[in-house]
PDB file of N, CA and C in Angstrom:
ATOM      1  N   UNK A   1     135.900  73.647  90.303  1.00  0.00           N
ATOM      2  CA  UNK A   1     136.603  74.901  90.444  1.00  0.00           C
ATOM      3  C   UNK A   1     136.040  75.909  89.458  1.00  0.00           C
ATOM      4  N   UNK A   2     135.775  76.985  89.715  1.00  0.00           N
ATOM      5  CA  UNK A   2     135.534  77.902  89.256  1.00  0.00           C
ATOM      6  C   UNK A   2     136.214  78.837  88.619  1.00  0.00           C
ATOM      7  N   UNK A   3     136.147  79.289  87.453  1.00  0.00           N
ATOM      8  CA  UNK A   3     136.913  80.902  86.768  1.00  0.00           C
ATOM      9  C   UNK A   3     136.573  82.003  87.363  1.00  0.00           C
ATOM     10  N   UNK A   4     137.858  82.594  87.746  1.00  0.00           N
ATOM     11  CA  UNK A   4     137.082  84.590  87.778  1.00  0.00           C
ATOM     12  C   UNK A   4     136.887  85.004  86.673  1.00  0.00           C
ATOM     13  N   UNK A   5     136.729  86.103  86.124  1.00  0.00           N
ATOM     14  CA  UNK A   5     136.494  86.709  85.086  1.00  0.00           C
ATOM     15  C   UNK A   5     137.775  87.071  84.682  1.00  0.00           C
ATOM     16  N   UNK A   6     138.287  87.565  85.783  1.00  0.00           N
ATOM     17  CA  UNK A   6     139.852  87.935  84.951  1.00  0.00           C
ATOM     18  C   UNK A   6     140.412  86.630  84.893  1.00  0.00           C
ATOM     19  N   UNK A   7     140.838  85.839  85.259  1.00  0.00           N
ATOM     20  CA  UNK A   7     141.112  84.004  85.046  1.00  0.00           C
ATOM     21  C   UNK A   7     140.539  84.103  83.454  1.00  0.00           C
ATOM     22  N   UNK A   8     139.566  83.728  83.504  1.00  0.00           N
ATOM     23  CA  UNK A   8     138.869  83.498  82.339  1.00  0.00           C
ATOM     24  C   UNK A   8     139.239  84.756  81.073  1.00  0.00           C
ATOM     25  N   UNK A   9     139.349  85.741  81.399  1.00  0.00           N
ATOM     26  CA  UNK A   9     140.348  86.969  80.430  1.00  0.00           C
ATOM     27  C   UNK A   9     141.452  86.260  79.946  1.00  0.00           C
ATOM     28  N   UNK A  10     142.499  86.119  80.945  1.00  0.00           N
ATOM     29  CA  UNK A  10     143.571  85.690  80.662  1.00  0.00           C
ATOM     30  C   UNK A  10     143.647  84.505  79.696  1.00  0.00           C
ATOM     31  N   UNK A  11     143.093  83.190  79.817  1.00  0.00           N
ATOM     32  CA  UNK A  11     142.681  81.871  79.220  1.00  0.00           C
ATOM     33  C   UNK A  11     142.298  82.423  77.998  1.00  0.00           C
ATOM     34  N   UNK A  12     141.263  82.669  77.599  1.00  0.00           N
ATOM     35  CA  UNK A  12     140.783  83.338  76.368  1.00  0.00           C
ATOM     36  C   UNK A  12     141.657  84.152  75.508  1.00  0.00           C
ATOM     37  N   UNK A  13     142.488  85.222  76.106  1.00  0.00           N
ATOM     38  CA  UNK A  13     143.473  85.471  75.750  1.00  0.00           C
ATOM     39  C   UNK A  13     144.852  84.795  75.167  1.00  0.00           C
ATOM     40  N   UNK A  14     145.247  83.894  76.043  1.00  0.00           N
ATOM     41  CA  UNK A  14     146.465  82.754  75.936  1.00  0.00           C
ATOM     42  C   UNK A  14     146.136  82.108  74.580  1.00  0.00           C
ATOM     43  N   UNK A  15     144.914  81.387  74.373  1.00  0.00           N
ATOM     44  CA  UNK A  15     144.218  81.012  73.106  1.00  0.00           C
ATOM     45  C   UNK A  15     144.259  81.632  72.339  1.00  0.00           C
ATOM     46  N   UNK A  16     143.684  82.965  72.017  1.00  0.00           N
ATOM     47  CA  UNK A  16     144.089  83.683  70.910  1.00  0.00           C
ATOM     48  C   UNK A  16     144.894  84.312  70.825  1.00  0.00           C
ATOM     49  N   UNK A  17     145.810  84.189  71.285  1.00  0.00           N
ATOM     50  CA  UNK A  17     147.716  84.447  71.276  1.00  0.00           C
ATOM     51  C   UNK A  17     148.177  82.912  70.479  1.00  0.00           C
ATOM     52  N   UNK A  18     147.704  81.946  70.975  1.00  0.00           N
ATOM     53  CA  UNK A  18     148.460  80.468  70.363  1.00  0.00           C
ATOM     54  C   UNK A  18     148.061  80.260  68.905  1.00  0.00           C
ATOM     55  N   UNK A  19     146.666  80.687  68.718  1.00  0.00           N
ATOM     56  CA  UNK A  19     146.301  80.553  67.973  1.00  0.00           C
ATOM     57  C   UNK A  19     146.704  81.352  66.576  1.00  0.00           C
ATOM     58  N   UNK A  20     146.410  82.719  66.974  1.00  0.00           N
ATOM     59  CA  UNK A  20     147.666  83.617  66.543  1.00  0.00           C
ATOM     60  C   UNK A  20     149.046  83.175  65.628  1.00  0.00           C
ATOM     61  N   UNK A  21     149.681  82.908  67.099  1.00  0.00           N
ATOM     62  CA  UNK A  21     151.015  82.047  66.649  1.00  0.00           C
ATOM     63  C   UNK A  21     151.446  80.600  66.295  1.00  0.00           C
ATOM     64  N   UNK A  22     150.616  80.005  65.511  1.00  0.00           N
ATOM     65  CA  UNK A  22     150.370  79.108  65.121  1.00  0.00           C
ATOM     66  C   UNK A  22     150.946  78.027  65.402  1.00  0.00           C
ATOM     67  N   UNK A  23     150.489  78.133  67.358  1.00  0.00           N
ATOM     68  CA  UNK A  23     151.450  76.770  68.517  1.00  0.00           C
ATOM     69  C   UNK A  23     150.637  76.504  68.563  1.00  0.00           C
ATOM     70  N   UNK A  24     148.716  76.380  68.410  1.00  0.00           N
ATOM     71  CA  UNK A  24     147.540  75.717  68.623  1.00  0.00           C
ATOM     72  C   UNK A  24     146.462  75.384  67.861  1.00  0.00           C
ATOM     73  N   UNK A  25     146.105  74.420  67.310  1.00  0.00           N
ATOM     74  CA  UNK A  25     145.407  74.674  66.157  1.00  0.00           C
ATOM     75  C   UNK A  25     144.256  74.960  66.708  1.00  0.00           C
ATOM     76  N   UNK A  26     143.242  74.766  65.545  1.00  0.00           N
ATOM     77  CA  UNK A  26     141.703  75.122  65.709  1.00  0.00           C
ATOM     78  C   UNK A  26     141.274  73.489  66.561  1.00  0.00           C
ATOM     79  N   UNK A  27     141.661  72.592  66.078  1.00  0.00           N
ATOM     80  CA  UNK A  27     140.720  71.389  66.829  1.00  0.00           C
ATOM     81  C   UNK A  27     141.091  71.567  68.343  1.00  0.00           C
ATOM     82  N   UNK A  28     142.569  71.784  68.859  1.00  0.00           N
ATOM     83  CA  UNK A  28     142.959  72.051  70.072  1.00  0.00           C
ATOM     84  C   UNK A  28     142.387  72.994  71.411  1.00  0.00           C
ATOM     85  N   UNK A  29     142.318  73.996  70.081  1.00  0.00           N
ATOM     86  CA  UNK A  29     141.676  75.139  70.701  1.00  0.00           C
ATOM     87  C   UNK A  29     140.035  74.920  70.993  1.00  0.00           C
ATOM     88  N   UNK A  30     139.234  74.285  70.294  1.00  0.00           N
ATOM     89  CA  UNK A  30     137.677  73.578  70.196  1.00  0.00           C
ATOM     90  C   UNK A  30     137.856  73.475  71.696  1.00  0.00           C
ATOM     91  N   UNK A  31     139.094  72.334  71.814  1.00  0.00           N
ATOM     92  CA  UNK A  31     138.791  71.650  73.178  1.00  0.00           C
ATOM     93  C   UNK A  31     138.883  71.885  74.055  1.00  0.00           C
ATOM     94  N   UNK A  32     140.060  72.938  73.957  1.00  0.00           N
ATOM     95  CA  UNK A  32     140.262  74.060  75.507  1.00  0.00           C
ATOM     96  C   UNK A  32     139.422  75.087  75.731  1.00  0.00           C
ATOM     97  N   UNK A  33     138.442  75.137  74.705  1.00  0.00           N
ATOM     98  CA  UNK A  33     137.384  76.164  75.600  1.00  0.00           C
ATOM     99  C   UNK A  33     136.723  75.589  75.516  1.00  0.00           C
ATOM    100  N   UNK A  34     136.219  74.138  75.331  1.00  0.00           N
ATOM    101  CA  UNK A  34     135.317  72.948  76.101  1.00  0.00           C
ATOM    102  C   UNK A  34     136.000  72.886  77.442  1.00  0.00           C
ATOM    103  N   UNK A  35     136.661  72.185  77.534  1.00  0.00           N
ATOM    104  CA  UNK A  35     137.461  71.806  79.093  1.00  0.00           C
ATOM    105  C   UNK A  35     137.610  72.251  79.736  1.00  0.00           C
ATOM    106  N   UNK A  36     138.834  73.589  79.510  1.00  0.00           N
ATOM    107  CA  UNK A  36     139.101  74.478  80.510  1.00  0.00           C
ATOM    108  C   UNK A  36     138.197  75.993  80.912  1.00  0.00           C
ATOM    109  N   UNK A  37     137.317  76.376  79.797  1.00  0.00           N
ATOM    110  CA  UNK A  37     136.792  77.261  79.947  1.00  0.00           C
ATOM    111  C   UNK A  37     135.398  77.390  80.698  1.00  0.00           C
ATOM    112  N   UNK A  38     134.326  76.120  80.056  1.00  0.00           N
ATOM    113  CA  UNK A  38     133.425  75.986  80.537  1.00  0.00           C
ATOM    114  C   UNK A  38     133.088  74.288  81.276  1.00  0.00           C
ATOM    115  N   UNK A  39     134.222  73.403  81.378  1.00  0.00           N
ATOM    116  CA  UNK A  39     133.835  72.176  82.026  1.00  0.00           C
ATOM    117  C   UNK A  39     132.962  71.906  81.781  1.00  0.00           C
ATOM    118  N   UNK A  40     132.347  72.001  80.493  1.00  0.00           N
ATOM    119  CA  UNK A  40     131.159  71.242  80.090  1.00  0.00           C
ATOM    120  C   UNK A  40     131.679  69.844  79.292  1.00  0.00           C
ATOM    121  N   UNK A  41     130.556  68.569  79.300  1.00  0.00           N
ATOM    122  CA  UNK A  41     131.050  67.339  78.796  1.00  0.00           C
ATOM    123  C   UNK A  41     130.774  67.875  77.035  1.00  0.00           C
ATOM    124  N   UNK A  42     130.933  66.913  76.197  1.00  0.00           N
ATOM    125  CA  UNK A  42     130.724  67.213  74.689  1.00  0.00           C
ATOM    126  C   UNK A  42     129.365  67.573  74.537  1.00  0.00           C
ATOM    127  N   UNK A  43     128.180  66.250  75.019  1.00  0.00           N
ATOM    128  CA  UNK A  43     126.764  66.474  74.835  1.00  0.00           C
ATOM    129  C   UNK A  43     126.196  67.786  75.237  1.00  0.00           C
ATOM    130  N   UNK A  44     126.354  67.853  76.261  1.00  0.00           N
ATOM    131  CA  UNK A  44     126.339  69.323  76.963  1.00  0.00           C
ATOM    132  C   UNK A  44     126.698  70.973  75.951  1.00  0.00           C
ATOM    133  N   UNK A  45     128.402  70.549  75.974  1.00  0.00           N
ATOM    134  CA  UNK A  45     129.110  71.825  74.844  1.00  0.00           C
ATOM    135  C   UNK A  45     128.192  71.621  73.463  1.00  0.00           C
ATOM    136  N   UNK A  46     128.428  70.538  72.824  1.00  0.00           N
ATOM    137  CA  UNK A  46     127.623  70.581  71.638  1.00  0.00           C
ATOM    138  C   UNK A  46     126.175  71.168  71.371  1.00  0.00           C
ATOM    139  N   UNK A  47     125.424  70.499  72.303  1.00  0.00           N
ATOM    140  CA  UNK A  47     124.053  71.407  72.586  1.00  0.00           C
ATOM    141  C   UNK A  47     124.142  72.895  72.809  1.00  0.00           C
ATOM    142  N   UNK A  48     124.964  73.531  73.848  1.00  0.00           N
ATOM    143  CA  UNK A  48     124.967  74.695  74.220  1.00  0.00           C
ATOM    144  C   UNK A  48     125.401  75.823  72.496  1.00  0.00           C
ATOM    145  N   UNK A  49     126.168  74.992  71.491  1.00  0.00           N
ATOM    146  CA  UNK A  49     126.882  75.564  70.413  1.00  0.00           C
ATOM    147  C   UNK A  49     125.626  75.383  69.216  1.00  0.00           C
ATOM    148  N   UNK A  50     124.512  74.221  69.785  1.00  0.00           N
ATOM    149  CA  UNK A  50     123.606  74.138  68.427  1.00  0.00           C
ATOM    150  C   UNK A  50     124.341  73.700  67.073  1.00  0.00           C
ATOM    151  N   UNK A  51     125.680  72.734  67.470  1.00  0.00           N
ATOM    152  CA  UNK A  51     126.175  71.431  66.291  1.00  0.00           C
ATOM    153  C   UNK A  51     125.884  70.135  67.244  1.00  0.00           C
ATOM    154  N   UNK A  52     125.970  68.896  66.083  1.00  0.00           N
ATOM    155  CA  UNK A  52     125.395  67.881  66.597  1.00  0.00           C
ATOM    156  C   UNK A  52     126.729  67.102  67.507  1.00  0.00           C
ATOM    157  N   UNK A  53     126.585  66.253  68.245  1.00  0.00           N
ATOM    158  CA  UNK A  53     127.548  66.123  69.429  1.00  0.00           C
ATOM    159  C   UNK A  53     128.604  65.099  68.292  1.00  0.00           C
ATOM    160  N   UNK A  54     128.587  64.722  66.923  1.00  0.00           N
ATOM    161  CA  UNK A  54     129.353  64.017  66.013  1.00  0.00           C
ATOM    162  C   UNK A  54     130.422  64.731  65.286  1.00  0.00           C
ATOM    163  N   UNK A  55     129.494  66.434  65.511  1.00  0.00           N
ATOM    164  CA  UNK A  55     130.604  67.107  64.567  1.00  0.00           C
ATOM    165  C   UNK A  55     131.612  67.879  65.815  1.00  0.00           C
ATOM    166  N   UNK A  56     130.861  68.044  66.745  1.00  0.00           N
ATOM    167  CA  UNK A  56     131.984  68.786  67.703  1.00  0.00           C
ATOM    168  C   UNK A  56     133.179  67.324  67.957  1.00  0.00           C
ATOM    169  N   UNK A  57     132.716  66.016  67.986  1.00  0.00           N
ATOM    170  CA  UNK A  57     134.103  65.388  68.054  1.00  0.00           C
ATOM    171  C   UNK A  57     135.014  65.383  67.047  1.00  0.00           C
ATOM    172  N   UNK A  58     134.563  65.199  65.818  1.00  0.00           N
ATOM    173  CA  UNK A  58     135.166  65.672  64.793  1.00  0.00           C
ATOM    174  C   UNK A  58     136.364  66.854  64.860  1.00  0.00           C
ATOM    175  N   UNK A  59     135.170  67.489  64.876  1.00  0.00           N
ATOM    176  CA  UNK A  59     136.010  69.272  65.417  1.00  0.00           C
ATOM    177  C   UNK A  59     137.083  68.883  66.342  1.00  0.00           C
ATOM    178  N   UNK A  60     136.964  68.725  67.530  1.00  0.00           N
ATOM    179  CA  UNK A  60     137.716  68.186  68.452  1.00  0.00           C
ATOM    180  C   UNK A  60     139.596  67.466  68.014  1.00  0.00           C
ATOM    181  N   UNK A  61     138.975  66.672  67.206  1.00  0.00           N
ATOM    182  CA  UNK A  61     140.251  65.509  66.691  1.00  0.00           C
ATOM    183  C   UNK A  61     140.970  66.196  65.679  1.00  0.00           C
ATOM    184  N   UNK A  62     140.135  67.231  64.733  1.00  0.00           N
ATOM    185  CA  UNK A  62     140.947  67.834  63.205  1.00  0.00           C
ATOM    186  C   UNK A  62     140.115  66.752  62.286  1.00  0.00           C
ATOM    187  N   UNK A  63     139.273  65.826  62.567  1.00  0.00           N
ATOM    188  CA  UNK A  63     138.937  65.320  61.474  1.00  0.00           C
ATOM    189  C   UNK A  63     137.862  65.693  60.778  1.00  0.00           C
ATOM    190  N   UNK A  64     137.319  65.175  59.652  1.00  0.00           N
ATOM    191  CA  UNK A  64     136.402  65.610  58.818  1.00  0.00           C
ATOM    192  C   UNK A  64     136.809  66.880  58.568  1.00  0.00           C
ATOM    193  N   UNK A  65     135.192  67.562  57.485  1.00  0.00           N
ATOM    194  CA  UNK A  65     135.774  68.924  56.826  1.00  0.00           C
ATOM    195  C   UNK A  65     134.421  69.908  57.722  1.00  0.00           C
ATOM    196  N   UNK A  66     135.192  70.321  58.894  1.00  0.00           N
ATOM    197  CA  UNK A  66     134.068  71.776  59.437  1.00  0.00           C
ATOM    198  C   UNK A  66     133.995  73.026  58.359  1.00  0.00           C
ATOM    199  N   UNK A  67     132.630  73.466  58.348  1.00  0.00           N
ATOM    200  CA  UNK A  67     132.679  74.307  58.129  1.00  0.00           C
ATOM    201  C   UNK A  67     132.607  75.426  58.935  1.00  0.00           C
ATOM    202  N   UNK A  68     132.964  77.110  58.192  1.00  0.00           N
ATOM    203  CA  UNK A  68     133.027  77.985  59.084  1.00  0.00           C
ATOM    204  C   UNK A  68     131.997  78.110  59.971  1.00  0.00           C
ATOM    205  N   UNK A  69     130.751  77.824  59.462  1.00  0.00           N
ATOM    206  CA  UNK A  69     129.405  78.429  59.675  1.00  0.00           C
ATOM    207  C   UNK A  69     129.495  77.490  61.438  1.00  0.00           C
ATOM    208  N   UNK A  70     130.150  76.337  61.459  1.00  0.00           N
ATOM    209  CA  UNK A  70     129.989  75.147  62.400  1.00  0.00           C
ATOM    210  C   UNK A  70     131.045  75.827  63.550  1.00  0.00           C
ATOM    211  N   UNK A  71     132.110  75.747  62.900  1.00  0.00           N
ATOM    212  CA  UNK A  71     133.502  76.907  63.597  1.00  0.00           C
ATOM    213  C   UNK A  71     132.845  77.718  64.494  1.00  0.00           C
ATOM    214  N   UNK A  72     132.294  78.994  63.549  1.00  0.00           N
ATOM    215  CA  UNK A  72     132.300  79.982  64.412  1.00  0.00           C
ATOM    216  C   UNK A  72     131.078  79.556  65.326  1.00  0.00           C
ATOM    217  N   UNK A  73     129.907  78.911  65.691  1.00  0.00           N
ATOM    218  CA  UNK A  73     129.150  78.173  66.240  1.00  0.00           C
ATOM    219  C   UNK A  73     129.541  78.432  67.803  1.00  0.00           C
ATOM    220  N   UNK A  74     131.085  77.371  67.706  1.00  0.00           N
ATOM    221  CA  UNK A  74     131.449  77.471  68.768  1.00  0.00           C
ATOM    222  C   UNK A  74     132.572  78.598  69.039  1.00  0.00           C
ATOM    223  N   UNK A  75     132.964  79.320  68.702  1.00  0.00           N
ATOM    224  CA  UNK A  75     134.272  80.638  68.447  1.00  0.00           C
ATOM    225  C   UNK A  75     133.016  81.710  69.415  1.00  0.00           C
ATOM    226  N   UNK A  76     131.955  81.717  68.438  1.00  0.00           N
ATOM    227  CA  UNK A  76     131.380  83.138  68.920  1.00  0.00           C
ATOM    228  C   UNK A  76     130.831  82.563  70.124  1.00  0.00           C
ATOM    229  N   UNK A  77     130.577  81.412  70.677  1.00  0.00           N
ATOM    230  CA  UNK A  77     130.731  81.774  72.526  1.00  0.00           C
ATOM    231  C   UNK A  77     131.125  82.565  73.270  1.00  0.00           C
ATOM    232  N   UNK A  78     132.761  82.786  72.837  1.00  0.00           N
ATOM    233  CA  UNK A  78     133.466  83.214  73.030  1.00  0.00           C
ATOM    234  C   UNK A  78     134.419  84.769  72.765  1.00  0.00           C
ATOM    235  N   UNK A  79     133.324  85.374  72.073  1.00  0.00           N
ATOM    236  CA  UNK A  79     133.792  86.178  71.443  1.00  0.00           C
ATOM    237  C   UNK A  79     134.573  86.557  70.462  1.00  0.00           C
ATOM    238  N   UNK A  80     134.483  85.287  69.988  1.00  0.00           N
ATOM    239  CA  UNK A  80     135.464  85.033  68.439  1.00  0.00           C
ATOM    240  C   UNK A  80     134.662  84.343  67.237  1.00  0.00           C
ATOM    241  N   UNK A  81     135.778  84.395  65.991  1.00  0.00           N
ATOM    242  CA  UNK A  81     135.605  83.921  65.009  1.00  0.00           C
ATOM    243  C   UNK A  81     136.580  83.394  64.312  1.00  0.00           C
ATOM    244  N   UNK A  82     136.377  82.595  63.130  1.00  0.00           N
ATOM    245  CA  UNK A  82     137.359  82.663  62.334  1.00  0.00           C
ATOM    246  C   UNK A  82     137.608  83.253  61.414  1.00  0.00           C
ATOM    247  N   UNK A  83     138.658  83.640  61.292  1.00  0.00           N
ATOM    248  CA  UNK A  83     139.405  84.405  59.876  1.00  0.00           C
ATOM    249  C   UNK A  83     140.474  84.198  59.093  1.00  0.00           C
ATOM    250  N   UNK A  84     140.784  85.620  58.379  1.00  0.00           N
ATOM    251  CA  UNK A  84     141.847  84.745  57.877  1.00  0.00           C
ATOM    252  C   UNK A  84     142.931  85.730  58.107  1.00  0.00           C
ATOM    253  N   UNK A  85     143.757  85.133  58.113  1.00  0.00           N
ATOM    254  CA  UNK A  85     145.219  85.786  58.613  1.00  0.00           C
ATOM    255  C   UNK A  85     146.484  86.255  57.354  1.00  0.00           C
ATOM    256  N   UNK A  86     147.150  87.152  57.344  1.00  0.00           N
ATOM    257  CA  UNK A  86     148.386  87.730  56.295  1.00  0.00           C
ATOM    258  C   UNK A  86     149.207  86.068  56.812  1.00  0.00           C
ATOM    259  N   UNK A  87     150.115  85.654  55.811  1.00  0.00           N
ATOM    260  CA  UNK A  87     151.035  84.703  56.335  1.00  0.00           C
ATOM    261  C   UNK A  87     152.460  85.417  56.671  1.00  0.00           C
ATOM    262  N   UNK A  88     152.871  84.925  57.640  1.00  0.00           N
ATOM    263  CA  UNK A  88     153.982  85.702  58.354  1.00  0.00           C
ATOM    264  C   UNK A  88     155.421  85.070  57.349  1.00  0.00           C
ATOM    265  N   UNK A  89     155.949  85.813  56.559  1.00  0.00           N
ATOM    266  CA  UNK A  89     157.179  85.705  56.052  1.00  0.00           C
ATOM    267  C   UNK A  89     158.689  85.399  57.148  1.00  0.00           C
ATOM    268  N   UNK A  90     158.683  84.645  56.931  1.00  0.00           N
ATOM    269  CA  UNK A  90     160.547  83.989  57.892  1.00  0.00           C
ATOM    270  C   UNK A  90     161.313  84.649  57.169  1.00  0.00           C
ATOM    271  N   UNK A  91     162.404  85.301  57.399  1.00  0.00           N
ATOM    272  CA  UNK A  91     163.647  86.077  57.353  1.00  0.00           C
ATOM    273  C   UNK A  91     164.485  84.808  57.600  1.00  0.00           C
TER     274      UNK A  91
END
């Protein structure tokens, strides 16, 4: 199955809304724009991102320590990055 572009707007969007609101983490998010965005397998995504297919599982799970440089690797596919965010104060 295929994405439209606006499909694929929306998705990309939803992600950096979750992400945002801190209902998705970063390893989660790795994987949904592996899976759902581009249906590519890891070997495949990993190659296409230029990290080795050990650290995108990593990435994937939350384990080990990514760095940004690895992060944004795969973020700026997508038109993203990482940053850093104000922390939202609870009332």
């Amino acid at each position: 199955m295929t994405m439209s572009v606006m499909e694929r707007r929306i998705l990309l969007e939803s992600i950096l809304e979750e992400l945002a609101n801190d209902t998705l983490s970063i390893h989660q998010a790795v994987r949904r724009l592996r899976v759902e965005v581009t249906g590519l397998n890891q070997a495949k995504f990993a190659r296409m991102c230029k990290i080795s297919v050990r650290s995108l599982v990593q990435m994937e799970q939350g384990e080990g320590n990514q760095t940004l440089k690895s992060l944004n690797k795969v973020f700026c596919l997508f038109g993203m990055r990482v940053g850093v965010l104000k922390l939202r104060r609870d009332s």
